[in-house]
N, C-alpha and C. Protein backbone atom coordinates (compact mmCIF):
# COMPACT_ATOMS: atom_id res chain seq x y z
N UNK A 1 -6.94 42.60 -5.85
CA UNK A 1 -5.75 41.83 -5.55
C UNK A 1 -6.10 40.35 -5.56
N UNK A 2 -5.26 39.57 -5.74
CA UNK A 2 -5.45 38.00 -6.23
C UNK A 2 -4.52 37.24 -4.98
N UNK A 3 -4.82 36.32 -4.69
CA UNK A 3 -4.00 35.57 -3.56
C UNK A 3 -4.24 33.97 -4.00
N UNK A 4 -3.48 33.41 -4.00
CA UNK A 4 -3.92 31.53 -3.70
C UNK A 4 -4.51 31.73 -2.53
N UNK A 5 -5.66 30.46 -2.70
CA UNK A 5 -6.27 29.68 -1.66
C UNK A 5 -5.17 29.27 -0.18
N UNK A 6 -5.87 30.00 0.78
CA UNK A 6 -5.08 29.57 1.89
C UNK A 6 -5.83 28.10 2.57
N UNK A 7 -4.47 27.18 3.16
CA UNK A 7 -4.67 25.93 3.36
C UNK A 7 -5.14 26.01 4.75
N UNK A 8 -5.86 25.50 5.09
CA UNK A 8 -6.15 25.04 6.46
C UNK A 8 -6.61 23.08 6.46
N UNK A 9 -5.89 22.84 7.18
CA UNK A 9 -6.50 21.36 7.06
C UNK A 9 -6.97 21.34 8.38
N UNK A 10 -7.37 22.26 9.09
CA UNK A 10 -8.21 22.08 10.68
C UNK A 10 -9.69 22.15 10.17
N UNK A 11 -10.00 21.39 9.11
CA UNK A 11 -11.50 21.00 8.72
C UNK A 11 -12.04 20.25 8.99
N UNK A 12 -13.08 20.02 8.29
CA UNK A 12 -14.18 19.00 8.81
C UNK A 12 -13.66 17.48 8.57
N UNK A 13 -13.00 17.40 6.87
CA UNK A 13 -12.86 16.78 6.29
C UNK A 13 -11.81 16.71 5.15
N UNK A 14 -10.78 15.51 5.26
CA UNK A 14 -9.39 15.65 4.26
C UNK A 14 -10.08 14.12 3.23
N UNK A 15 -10.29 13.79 2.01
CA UNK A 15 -10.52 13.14 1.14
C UNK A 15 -9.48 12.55 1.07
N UNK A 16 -9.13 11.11 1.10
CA UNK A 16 -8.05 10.40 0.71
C UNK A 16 -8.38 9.26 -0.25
N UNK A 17 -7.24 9.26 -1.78
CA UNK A 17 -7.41 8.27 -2.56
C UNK A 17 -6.39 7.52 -3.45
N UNK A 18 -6.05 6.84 -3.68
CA UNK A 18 -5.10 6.46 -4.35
C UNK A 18 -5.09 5.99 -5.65
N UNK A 19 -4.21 6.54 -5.93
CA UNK A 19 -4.25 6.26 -7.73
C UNK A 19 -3.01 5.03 -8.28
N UNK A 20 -2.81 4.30 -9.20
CA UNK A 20 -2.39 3.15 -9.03
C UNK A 20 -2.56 2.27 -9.57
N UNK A 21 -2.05 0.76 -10.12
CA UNK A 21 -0.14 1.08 -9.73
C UNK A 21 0.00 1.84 -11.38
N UNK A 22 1.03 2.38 -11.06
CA UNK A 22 1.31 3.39 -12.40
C UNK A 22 2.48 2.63 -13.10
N UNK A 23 3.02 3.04 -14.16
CA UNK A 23 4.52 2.63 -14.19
C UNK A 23 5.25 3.31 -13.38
N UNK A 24 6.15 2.01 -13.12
CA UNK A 24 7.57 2.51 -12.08
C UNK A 24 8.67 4.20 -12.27
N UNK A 25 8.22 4.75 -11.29
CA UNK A 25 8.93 5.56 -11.56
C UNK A 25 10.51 6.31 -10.14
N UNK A 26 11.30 6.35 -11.06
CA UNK A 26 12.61 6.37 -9.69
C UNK A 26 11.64 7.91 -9.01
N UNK A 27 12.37 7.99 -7.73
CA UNK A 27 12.16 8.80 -6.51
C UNK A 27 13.04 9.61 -6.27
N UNK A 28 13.57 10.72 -5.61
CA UNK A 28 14.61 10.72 -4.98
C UNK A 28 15.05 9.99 -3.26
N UNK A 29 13.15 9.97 -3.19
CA UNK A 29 13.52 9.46 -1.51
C UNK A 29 13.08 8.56 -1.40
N UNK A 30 12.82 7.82 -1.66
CA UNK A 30 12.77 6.08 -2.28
C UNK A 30 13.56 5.48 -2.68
N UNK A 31 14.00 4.52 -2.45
CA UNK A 31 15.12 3.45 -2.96
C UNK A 31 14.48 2.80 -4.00
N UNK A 32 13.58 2.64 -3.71
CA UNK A 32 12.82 1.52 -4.99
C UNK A 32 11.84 2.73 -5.39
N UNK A 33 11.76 2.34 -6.98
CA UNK A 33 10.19 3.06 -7.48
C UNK A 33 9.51 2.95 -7.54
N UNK A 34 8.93 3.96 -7.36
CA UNK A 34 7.17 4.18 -7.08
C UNK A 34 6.60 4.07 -8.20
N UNK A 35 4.94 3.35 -7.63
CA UNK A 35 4.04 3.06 -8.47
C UNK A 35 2.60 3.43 -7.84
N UNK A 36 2.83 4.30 -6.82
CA UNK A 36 1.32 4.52 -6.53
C UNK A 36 1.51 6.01 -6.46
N UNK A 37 0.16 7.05 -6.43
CA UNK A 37 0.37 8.10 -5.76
C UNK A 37 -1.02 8.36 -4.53
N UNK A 38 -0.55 8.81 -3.82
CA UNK A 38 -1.97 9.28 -2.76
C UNK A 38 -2.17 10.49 -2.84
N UNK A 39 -3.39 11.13 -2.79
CA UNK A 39 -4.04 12.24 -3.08
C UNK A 39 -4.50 12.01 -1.61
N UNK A 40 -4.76 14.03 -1.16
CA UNK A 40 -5.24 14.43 -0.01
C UNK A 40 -5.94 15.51 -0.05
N UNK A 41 -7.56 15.30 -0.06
CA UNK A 41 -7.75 17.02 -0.61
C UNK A 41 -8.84 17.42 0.74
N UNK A 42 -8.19 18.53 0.68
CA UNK A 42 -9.36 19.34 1.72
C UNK A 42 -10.70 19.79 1.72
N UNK A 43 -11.44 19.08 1.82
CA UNK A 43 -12.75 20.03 2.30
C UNK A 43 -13.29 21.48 2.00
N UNK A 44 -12.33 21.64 2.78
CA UNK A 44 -12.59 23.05 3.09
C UNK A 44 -12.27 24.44 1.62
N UNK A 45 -10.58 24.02 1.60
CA UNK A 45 -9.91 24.87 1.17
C UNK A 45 -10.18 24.38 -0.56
N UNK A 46 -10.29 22.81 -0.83
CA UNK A 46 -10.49 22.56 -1.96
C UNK A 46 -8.89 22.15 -2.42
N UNK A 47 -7.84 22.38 -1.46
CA UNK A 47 -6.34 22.18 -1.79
C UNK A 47 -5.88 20.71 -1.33
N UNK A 48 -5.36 20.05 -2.75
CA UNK A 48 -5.06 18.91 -2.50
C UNK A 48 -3.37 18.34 -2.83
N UNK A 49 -2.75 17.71 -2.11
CA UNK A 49 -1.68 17.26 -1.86
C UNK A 49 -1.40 15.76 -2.61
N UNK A 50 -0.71 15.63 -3.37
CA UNK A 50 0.00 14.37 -3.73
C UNK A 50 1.72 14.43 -3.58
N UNK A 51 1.37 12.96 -3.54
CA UNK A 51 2.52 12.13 -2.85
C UNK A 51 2.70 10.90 -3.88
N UNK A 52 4.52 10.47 -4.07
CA UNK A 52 4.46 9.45 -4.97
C UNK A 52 5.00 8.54 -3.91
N UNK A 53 4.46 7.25 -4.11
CA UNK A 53 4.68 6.24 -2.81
C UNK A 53 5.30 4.76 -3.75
N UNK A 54 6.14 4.21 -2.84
CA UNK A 54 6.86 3.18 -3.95
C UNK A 54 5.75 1.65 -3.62
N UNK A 55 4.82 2.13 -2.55
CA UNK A 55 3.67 0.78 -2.22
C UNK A 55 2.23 1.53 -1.41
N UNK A 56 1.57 0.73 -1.80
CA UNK A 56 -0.14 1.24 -1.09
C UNK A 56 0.07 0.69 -0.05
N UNK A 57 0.73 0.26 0.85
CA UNK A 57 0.55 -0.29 2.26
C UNK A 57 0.22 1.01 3.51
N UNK A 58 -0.69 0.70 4.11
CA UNK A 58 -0.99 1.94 5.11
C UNK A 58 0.15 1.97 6.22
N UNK A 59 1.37 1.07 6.55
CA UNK A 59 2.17 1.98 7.12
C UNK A 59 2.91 3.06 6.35
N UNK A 60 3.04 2.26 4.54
CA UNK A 60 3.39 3.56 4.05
C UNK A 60 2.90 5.04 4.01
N UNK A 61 1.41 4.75 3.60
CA UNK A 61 0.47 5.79 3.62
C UNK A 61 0.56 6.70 4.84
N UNK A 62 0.48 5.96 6.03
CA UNK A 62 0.30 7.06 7.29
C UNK A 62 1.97 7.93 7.56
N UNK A 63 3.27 6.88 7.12
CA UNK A 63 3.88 7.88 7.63
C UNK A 63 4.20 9.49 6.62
N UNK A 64 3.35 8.60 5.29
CA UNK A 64 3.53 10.05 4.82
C UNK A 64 2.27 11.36 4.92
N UNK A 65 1.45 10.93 5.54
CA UNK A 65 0.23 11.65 6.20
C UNK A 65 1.04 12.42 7.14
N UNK A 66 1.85 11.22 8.03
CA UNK A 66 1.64 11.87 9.63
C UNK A 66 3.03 13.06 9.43
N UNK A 67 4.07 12.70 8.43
CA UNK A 67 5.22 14.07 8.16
C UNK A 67 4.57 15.01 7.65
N UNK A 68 3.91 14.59 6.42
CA UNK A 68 3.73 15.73 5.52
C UNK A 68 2.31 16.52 5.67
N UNK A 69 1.66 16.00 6.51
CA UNK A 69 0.04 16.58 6.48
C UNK A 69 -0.29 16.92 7.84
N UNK A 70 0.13 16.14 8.79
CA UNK A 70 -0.45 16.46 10.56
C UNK A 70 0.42 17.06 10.97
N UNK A 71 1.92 16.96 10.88
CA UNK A 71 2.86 17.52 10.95
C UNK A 71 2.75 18.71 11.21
N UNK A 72 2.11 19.17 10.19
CA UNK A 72 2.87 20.50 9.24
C UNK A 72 1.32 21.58 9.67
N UNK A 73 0.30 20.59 9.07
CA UNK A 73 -0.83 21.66 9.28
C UNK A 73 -2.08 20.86 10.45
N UNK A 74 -1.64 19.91 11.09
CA UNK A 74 -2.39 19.45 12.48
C UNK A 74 -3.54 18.29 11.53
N UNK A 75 -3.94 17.80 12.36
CA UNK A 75 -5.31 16.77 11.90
C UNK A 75 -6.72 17.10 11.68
N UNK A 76 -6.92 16.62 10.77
CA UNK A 76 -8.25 16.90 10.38
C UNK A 76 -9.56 16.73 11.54
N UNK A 77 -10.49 16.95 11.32
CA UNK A 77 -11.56 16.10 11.91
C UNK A 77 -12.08 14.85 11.84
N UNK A 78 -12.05 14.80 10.04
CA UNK A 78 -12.22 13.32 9.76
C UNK A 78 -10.88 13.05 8.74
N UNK A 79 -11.25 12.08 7.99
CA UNK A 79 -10.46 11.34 6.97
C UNK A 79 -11.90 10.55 6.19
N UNK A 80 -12.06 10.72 5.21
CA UNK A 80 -13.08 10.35 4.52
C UNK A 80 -12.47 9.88 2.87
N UNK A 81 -12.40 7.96 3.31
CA UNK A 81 -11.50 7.15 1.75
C UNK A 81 -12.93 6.42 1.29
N UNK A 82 -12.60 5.60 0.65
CA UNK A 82 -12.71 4.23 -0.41
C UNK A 82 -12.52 3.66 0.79
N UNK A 83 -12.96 2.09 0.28
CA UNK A 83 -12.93 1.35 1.23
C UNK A 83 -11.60 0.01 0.59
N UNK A 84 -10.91 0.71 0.34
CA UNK A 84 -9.31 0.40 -0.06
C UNK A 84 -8.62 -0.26 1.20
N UNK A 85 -8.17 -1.92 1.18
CA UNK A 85 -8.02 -2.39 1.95
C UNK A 85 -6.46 -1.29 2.92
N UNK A 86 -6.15 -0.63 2.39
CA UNK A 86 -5.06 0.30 3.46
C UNK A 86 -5.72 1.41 4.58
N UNK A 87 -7.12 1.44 3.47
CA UNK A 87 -7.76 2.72 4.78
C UNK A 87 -8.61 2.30 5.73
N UNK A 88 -8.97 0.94 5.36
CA UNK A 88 -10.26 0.24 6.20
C UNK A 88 -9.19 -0.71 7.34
N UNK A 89 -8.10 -0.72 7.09
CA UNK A 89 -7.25 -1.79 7.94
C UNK A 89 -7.36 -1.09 9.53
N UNK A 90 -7.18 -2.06 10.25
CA UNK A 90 -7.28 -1.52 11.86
C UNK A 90 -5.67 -0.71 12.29
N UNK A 91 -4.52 -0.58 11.26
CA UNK A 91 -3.53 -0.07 11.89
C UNK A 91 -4.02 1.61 11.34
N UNK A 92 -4.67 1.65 10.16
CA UNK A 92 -5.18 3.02 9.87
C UNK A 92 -6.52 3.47 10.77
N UNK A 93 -6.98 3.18 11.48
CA UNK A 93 -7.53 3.31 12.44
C UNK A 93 -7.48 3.52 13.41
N UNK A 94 -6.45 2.94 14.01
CA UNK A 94 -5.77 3.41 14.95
C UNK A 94 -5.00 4.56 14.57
N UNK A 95 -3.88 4.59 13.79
CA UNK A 95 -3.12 5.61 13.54
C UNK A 95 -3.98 7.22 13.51
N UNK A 96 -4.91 6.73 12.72
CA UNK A 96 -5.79 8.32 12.86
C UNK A 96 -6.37 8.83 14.32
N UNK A 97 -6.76 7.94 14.58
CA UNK A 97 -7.22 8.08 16.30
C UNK A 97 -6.31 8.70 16.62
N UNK A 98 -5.43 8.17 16.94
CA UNK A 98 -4.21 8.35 17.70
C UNK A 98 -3.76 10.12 17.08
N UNK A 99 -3.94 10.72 16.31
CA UNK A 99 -3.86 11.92 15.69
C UNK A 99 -4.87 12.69 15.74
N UNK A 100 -6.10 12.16 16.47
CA UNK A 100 -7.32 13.00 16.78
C UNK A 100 -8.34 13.18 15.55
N UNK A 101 -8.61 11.97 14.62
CA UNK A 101 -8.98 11.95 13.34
C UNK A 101 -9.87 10.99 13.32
N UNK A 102 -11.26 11.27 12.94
CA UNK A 102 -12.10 9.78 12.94
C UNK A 102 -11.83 9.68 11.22
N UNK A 103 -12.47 8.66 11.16
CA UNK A 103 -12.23 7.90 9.46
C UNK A 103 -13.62 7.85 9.02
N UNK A 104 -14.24 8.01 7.93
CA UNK A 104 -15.44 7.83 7.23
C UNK A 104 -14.96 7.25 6.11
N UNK A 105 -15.92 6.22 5.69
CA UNK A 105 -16.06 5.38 4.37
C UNK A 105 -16.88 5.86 3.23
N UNK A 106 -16.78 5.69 1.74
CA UNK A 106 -17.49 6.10 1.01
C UNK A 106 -18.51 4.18 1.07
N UNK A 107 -19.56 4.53 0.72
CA UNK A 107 -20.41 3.16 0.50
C UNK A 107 -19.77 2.32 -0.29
N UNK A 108 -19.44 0.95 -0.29
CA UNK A 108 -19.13 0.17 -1.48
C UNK A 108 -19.85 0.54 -2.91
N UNK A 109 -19.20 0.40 -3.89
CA UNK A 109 -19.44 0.51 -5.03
C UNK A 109 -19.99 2.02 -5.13
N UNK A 110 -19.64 2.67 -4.58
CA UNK A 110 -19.92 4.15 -5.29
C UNK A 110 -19.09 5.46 -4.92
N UNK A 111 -18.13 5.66 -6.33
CA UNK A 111 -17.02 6.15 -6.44
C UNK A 111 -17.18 7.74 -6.49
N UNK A 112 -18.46 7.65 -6.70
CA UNK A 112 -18.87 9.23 -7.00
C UNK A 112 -19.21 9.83 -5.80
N UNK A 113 -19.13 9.17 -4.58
CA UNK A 113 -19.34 9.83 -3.15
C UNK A 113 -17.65 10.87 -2.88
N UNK A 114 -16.74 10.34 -3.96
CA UNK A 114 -15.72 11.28 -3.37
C UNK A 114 -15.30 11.66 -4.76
N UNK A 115 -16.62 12.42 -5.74
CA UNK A 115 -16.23 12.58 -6.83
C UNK A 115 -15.40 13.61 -7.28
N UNK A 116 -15.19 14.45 -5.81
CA UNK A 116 -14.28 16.14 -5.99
C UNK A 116 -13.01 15.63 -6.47
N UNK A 117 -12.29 14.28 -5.74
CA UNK A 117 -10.83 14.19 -5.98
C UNK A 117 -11.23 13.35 -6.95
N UNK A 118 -11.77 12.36 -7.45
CA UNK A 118 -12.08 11.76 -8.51
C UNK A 118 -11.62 12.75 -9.63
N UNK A 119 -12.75 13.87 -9.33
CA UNK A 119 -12.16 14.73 -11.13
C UNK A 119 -10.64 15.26 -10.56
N UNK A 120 -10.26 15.38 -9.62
CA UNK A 120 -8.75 15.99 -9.61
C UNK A 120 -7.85 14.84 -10.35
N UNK A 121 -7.96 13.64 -9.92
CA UNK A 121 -7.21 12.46 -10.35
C UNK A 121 -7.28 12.12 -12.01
N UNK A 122 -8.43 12.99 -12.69
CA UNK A 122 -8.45 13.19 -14.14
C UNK A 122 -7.71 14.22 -14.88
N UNK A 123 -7.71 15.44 -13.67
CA UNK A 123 -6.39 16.44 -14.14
C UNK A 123 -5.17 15.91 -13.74
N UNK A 124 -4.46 15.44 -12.61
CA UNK A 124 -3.51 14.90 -12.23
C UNK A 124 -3.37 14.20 -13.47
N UNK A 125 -3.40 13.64 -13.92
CA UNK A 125 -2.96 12.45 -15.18
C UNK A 125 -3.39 12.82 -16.23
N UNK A 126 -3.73 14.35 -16.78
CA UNK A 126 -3.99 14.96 -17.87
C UNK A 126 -2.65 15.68 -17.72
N UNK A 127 -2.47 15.85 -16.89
CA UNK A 127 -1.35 17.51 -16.64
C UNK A 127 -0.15 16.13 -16.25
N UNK A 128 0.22 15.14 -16.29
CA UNK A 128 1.15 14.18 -16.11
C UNK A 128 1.59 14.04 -17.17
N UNK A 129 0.83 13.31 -18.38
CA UNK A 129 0.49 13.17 -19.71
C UNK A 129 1.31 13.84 -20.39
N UNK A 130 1.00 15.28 -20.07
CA UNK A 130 1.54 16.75 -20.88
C UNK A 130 3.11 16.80 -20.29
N UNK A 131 2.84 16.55 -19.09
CA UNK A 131 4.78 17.16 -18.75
C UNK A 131 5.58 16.11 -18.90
N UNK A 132 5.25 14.78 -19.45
CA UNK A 132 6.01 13.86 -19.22
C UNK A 132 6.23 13.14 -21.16
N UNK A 133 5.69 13.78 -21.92
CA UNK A 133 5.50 13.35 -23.20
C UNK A 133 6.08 12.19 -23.54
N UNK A 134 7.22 11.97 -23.69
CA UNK A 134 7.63 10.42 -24.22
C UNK A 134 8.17 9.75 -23.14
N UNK A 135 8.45 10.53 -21.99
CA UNK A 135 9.10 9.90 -20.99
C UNK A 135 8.16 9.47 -19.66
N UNK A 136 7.40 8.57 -19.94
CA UNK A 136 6.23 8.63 -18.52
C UNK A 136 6.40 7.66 -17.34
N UNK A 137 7.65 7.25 -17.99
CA UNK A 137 8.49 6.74 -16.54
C UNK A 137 8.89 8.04 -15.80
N UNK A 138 9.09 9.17 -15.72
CA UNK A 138 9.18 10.18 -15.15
C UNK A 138 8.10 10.56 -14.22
N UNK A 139 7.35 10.03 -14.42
CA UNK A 139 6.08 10.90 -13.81
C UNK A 139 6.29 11.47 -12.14
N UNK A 140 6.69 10.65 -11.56
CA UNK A 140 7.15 11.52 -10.34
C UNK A 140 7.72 13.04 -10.37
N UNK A 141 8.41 12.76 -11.19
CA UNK A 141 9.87 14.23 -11.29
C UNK A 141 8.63 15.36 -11.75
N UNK A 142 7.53 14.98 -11.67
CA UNK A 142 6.62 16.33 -12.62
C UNK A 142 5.46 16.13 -11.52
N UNK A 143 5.87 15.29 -10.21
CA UNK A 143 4.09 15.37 -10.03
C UNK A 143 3.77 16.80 -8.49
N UNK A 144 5.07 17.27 -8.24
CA UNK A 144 4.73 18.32 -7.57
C UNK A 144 4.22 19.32 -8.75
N UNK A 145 4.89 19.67 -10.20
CA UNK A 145 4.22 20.49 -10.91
C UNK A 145 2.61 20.18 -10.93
N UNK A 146 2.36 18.66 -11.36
CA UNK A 146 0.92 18.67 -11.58
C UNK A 146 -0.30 18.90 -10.19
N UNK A 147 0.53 18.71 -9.08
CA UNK A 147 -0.23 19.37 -7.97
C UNK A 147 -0.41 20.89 -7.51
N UNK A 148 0.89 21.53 -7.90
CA UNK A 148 0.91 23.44 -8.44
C UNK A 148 -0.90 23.74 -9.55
N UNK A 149 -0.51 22.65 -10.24
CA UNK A 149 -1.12 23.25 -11.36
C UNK A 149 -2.82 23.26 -10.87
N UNK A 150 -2.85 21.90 -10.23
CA UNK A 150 -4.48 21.63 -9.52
C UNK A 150 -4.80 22.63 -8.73
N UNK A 151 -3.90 23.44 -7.67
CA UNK A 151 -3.96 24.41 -6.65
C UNK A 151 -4.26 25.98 -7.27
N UNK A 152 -3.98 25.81 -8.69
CA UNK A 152 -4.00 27.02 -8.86
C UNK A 152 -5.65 28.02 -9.22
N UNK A 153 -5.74 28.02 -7.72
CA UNK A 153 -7.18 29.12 -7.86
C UNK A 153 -6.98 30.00 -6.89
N UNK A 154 -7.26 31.08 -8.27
CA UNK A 154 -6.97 32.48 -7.74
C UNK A 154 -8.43 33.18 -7.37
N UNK A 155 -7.84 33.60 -6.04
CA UNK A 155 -9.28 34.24 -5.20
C UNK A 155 -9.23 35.64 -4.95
N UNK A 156 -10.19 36.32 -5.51
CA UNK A 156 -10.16 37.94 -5.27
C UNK A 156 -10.56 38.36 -4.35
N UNK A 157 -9.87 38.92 -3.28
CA UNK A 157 -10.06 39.84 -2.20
C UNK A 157 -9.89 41.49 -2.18
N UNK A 158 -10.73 41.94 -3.33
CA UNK A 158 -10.37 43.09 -3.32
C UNK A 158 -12.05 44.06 -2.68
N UNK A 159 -12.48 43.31 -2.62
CA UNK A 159 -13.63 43.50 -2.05
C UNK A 159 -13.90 43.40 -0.17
């Protein structure tokens, strides 16, 4: 029997990164369009979450953490970014605290410390590419597909 990967984000560690600025693309829950997306990948489970955001500012960033990610499946242990002036800022610092979340930095200049979502962010925009062919101002309207498509590992429990 085959099942998707079950999510737990009560891990050690959630990877956060942002990809960016893209072309503008409309939202439905955005007034203005988005040009960034944030990636969230788990540790644990290997299951990662994107989000299309109309700005990289970390109040944007956290409130869509704190609906769509703590919300839903509680806080991590850590948070482990780039040293991207939204994740290193003291209101993202606080905000994670405040959610029971310490923060870890990757070292300056080395991108390959969070190279798991790195290669996701090469399928994300391979599998964007493909669903969006002439229209890549769209890219939002396709980017829950291209996060289906990253998730899809099938795990045998028949054993």
């Amino acid at each position: 029997h085959a099942v998707e990967a079950v999510v737990s984000v009560n891990s050690n560690r959630v990877y956060l990164d942002l990809v960016g600025p893209l072309e503008p693309s409309n939202h439905p829950v955005y007034k203005k369009p988005c040009r960034f997306i944030l990636s969230a990948l788990d540790s644990s489970s290997g299951f990662l979450w994107l989000w299309a955001l109309p700005s990289s500012t970390t109040p944007t960033i956290t409130a869509v953490l704190e609906r769509d990610l703590v919300d839903r499946y509680g806080s991590p242990l850590s948070y482990y970014a780039d040293n991207g002036p939204q994740f290193v800022s003291r209101c993202f610092r606080l905000w994670a605290c405040r959610t029971g979340s310490l923060v870890r930095y990757a070292p300056r200049y080395s991108p390959w410390r969070n190279s798991r979502l790195e290669r996701q962010h090469a399928e994300v925009k391979r599998c964007l590419r493909a669903l969006t062919g002439n229209a890549p101002s769209h890219w939002s309207d396709f980017l829950s597909k291209a996060e289906k498509r990253c998730n899809r590992r099938v795990v045998d429990i028949s054993n």
